[in-house]
C-alpha atoms as a PDB file:
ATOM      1  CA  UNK A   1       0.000   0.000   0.000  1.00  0.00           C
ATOM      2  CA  UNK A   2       2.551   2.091   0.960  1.00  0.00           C
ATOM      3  CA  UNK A   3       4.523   2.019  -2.318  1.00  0.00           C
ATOM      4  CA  UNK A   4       1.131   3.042  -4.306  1.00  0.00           C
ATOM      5  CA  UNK A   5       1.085   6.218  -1.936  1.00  0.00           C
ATOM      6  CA  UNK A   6       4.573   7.415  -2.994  1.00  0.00           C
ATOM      7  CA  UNK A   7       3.922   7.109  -6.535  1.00  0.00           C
ATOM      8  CA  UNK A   8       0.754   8.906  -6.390  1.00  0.00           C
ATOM      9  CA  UNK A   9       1.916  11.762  -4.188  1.00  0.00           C
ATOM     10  CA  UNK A  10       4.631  12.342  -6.776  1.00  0.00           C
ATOM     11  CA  UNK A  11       2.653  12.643  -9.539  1.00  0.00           C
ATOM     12  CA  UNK A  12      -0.263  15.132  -8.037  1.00  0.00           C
ATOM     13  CA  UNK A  13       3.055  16.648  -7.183  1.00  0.00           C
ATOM     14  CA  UNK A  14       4.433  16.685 -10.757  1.00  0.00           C
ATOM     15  CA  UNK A  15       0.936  17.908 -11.426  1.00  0.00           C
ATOM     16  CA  UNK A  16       0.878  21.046  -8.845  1.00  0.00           C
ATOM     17  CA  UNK A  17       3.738  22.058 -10.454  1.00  0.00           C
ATOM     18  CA  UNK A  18       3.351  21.783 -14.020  1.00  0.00           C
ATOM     19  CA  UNK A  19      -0.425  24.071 -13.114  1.00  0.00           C
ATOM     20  CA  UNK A  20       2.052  26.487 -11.445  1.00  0.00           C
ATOM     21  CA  UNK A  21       4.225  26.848 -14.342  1.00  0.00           C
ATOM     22  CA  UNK A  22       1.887  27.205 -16.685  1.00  0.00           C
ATOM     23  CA  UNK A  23      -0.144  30.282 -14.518  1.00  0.00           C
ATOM     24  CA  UNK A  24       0.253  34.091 -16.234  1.00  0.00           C
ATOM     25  CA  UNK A  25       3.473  35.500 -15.674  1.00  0.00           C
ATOM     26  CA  UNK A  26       3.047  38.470 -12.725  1.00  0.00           C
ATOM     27  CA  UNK A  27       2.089  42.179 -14.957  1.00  0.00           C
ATOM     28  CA  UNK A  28       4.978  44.682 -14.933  1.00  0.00           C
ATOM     29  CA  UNK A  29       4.686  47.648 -16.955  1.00  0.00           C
ATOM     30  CA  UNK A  30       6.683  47.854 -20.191  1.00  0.00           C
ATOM     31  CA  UNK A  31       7.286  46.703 -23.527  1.00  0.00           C
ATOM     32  CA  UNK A  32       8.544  42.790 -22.631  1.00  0.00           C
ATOM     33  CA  UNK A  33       4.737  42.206 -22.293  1.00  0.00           C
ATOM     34  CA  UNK A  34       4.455  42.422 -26.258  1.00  0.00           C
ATOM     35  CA  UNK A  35       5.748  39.486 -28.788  1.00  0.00           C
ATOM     36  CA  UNK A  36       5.684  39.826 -32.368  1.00  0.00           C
ATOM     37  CA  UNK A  37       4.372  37.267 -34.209  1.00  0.00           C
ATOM     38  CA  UNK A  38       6.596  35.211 -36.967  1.00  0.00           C
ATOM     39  CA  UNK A  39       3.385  35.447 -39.133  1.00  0.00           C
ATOM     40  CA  UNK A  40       1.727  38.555 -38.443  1.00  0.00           C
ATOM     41  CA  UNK A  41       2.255  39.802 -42.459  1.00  0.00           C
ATOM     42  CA  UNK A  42       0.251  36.971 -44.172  1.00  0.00           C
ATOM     43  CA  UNK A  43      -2.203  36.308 -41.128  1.00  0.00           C
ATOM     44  CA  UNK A  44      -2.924  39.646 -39.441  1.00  0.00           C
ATOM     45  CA  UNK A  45      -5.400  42.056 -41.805  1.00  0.00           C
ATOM     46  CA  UNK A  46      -4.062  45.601 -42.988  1.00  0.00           C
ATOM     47  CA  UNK A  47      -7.491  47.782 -42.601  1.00  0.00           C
ATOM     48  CA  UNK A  48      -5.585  50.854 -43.457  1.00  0.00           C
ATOM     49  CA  UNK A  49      -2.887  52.483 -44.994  1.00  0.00           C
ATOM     50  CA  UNK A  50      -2.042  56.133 -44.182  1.00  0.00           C
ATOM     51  CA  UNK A  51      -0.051  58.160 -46.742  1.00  0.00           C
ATOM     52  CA  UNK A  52       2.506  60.421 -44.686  1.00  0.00           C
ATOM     53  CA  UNK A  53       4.127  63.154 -47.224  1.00  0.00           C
ATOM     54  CA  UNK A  54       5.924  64.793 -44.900  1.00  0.00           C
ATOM     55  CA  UNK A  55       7.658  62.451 -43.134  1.00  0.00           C
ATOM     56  CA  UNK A  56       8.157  60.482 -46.694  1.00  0.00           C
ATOM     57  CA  UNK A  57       6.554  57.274 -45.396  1.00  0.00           C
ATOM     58  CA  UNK A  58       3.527  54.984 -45.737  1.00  0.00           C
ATOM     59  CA  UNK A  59       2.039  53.790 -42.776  1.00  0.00           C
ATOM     60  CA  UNK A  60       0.181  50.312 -42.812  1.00  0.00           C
ATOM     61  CA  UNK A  61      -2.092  49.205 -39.807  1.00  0.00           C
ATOM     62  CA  UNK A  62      -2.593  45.983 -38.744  1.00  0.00           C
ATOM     63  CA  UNK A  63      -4.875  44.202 -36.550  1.00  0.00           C
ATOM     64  CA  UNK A  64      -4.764  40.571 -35.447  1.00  0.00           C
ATOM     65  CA  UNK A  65      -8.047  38.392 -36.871  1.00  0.00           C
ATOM     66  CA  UNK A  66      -9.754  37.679 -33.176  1.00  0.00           C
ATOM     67  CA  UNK A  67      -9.857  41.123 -32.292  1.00  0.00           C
ATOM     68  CA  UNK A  68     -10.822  42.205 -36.074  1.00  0.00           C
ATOM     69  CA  UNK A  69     -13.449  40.133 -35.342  1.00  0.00           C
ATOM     70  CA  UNK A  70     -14.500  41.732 -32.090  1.00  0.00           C
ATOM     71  CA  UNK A  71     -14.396  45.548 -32.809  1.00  0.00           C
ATOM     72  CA  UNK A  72     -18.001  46.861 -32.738  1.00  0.00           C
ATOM     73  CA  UNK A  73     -18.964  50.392 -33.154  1.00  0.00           C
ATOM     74  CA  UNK A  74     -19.129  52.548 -30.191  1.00  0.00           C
ATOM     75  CA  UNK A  75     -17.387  49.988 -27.680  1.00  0.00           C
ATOM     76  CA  UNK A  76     -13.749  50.014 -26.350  1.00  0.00           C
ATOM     77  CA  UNK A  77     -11.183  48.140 -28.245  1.00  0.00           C
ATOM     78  CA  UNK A  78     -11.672  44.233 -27.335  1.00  0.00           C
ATOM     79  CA  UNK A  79      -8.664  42.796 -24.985  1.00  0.00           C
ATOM     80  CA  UNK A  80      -6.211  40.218 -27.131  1.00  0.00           C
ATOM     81  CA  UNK A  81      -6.061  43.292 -29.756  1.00  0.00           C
ATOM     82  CA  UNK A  82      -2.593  43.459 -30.838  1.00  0.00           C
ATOM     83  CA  UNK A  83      -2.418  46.471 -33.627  1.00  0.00           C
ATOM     84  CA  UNK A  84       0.893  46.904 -35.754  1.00  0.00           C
ATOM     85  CA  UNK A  85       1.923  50.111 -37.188  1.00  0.00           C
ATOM     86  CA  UNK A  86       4.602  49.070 -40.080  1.00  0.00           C
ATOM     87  CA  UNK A  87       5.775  51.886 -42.070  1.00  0.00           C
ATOM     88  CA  UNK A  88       7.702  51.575 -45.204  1.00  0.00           C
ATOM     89  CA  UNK A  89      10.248  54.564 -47.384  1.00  0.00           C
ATOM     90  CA  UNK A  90       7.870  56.321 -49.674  1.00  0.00           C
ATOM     91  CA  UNK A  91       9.481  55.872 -53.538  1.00  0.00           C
ATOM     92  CA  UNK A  92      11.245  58.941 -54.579  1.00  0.00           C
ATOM     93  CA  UNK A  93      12.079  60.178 -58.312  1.00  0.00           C
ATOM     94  CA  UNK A  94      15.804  61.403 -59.320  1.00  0.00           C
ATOM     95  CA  UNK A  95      15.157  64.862 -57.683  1.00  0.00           C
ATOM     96  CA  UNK A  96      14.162  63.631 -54.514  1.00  0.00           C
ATOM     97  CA  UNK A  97      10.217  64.171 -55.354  1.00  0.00           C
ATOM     98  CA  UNK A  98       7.769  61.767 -54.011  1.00  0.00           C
ATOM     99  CA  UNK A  99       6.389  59.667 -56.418  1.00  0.00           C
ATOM    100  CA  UNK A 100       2.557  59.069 -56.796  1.00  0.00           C
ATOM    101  CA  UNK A 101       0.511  56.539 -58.305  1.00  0.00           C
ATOM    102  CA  UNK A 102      -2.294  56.520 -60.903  1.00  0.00           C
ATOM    103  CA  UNK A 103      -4.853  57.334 -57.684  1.00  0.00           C
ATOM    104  CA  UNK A 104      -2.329  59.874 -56.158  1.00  0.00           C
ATOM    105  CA  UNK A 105      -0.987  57.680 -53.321  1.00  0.00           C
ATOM    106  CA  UNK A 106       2.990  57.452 -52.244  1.00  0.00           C
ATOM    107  CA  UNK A 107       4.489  54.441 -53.984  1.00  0.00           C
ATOM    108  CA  UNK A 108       6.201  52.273 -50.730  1.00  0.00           C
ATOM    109  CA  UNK A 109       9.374  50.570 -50.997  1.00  0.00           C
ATOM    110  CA  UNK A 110       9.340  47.014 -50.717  1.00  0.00           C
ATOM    111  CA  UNK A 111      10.570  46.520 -46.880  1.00  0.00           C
ATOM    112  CA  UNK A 112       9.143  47.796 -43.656  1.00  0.00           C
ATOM    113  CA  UNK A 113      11.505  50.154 -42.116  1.00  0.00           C
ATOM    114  CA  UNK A 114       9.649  50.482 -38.702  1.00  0.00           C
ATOM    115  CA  UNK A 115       7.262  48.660 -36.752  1.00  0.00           C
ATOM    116  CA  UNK A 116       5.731  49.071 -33.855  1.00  0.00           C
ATOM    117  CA  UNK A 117       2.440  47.266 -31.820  1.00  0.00           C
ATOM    118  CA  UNK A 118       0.307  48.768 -29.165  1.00  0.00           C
ATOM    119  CA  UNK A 119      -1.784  45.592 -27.444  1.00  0.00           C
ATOM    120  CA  UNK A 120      -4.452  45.632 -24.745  1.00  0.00           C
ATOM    121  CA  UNK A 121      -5.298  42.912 -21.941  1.00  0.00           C
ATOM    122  CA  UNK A 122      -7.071  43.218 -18.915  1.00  0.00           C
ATOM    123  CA  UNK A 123      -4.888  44.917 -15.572  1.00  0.00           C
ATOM    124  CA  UNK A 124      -2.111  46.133 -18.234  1.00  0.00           C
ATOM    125  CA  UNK A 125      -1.150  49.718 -17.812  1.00  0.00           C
ATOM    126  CA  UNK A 126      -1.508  49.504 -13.274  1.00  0.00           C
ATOM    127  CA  UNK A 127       1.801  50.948 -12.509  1.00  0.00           C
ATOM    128  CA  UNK A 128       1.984  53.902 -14.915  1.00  0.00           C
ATOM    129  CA  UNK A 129       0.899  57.604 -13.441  1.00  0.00           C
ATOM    130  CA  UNK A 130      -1.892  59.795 -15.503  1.00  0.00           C
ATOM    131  CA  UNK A 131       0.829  61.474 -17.449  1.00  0.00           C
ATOM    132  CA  UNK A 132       1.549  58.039 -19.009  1.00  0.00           C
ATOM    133  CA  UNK A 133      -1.200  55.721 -18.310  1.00  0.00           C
ATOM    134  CA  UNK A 134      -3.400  54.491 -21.737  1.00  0.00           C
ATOM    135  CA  UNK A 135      -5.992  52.073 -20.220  1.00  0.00           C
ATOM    136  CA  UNK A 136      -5.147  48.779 -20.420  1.00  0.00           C
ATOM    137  CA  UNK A 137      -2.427  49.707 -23.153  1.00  0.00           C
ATOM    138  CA  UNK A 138       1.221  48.834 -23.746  1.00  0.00           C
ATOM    139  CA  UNK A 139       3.322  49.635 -26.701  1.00  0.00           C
ATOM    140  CA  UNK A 140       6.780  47.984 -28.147  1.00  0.00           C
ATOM    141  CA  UNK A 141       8.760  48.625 -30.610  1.00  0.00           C
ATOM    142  CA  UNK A 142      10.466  45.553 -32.969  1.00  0.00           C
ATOM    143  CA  UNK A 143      13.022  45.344 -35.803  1.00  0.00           C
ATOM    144  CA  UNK A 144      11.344  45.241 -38.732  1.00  0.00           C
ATOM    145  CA  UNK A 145      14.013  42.972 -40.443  1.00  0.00           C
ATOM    146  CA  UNK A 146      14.448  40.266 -37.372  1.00  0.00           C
ATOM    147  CA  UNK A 147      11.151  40.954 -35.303  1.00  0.00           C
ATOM    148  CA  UNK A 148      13.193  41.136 -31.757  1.00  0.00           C
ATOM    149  CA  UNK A 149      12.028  43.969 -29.712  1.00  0.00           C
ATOM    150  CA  UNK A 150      13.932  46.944 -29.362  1.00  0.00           C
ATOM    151  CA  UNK A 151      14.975  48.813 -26.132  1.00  0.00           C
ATOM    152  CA  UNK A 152      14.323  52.345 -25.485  1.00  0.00           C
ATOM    153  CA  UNK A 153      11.912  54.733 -24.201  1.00  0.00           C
ATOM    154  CA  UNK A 154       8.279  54.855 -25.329  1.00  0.00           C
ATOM    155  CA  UNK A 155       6.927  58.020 -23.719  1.00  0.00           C
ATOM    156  CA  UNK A 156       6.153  59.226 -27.373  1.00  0.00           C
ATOM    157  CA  UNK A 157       4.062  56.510 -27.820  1.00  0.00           C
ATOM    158  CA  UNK A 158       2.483  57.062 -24.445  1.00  0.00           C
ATOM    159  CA  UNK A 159       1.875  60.605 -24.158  1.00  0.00           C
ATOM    160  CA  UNK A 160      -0.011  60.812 -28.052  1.00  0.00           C
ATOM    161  CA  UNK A 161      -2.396  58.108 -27.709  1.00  0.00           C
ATOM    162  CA  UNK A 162      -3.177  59.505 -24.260  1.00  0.00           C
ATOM    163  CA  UNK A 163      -3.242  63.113 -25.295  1.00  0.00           C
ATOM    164  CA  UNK A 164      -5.648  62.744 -28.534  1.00  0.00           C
ATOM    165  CA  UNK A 165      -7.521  59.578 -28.324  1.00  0.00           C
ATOM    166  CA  UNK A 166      -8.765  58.611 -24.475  1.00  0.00           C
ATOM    167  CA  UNK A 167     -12.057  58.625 -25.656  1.00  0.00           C
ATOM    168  CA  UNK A 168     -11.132  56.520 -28.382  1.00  0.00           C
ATOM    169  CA  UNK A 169      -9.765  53.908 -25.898  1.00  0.00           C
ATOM    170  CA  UNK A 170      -6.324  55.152 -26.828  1.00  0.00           C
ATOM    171  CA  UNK A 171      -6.444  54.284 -30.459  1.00  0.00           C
ATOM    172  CA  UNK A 172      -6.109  56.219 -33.843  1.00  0.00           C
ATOM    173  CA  UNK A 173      -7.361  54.070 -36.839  1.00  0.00           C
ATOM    174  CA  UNK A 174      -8.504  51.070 -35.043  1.00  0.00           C
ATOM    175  CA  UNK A 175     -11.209  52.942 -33.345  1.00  0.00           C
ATOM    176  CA  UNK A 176     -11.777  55.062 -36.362  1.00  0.00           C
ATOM    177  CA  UNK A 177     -12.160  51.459 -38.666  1.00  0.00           C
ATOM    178  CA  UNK A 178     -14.952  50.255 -36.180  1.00  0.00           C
ATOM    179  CA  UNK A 179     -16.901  53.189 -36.197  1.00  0.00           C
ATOM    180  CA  UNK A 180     -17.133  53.183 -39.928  1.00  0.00           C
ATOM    181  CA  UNK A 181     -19.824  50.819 -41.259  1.00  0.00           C
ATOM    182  CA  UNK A 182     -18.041  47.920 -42.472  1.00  0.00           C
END
């Protein structure tokens, strides 16, 4: 009997501890909260792409699927929403002139040459004062040729999306897309 015990005890042991491990990690504030996903090109969706002359870039927004699924009109940004900002060069001529297509847009160059994600889960944010704090918001910023996240501040990030959009739940075109009819 004894020797069925031991067994048994080790494995709702084993067991305890595998449910342990696999708990949520504690919430600290900051950017090691967001991953970029391998995939996020073919399997996130692009709702818009923002034309930026004067900075000589194109902006493309992404959105993962779940949460694409999830935005309704008039309601706060769904938790799970991860939303990537990837911009690329805008094509220039010989002079140095943007160049436009048949519609008027900026032409992009093939790579991204920035990219950045702003994601939202419930309790993120608790530990940032007013003059920082976006919701449930955090933001990173990756490599665009590797994906690995990149150290450095992210007050810029912070202090727009909480100085023009709290009423948008701290978003730009994400909250914009869901209030359009789609």
């Amino acid at each position: 009997m004894r020797r069925a015990i031991v067994p048994a005890i080790a494995l709702l042991a084993g067991a305890i501890g595998a449910a342990a491990m696999a708990q949520p990690r504690a919430y600290a504030p900051g950017p090691q909260n967001i991953s970029l996903p391998p995939d996020w090109p073919q399997r996130f969706i692009r709702y818009t792409t923002v034309d930026k002359p004067d900075r000589r870039i194109i902006r493309n927004i992404y959105i993962n699927p779940e949460a694409y699924a999830a935005l309704r009109p008039g309601e706060p940004i769904p938790y799970g929403a991860l939303v990537i900002m990837a911009d690329q060069r805008a094509r220039l001529d010989g002079a140095g002139q943007l160049l436009l297509d048949g519609n008027g847009r900026l032409i992009p160059e093939p790579a991204f040459i920035a990219v950045a994600a702003q994601q939202k889960e419930r309790g993120w944010g608790e530990g940032y004062g007013p003059d920082l704090r976006n919701g449930e918001w955090e933001y990173a910023r990756f490599n665009p040729a590797s994906g690995e996240r990149i150290d450095g501040p992210l007050n810029a990030c912070f202090t727009c999306h909480l100085q023009a959009r709290a009423q948008q739940d701290f978003t730009f075109t994400t909250w914009d897309y869901a209030n359009r009819t789609r």
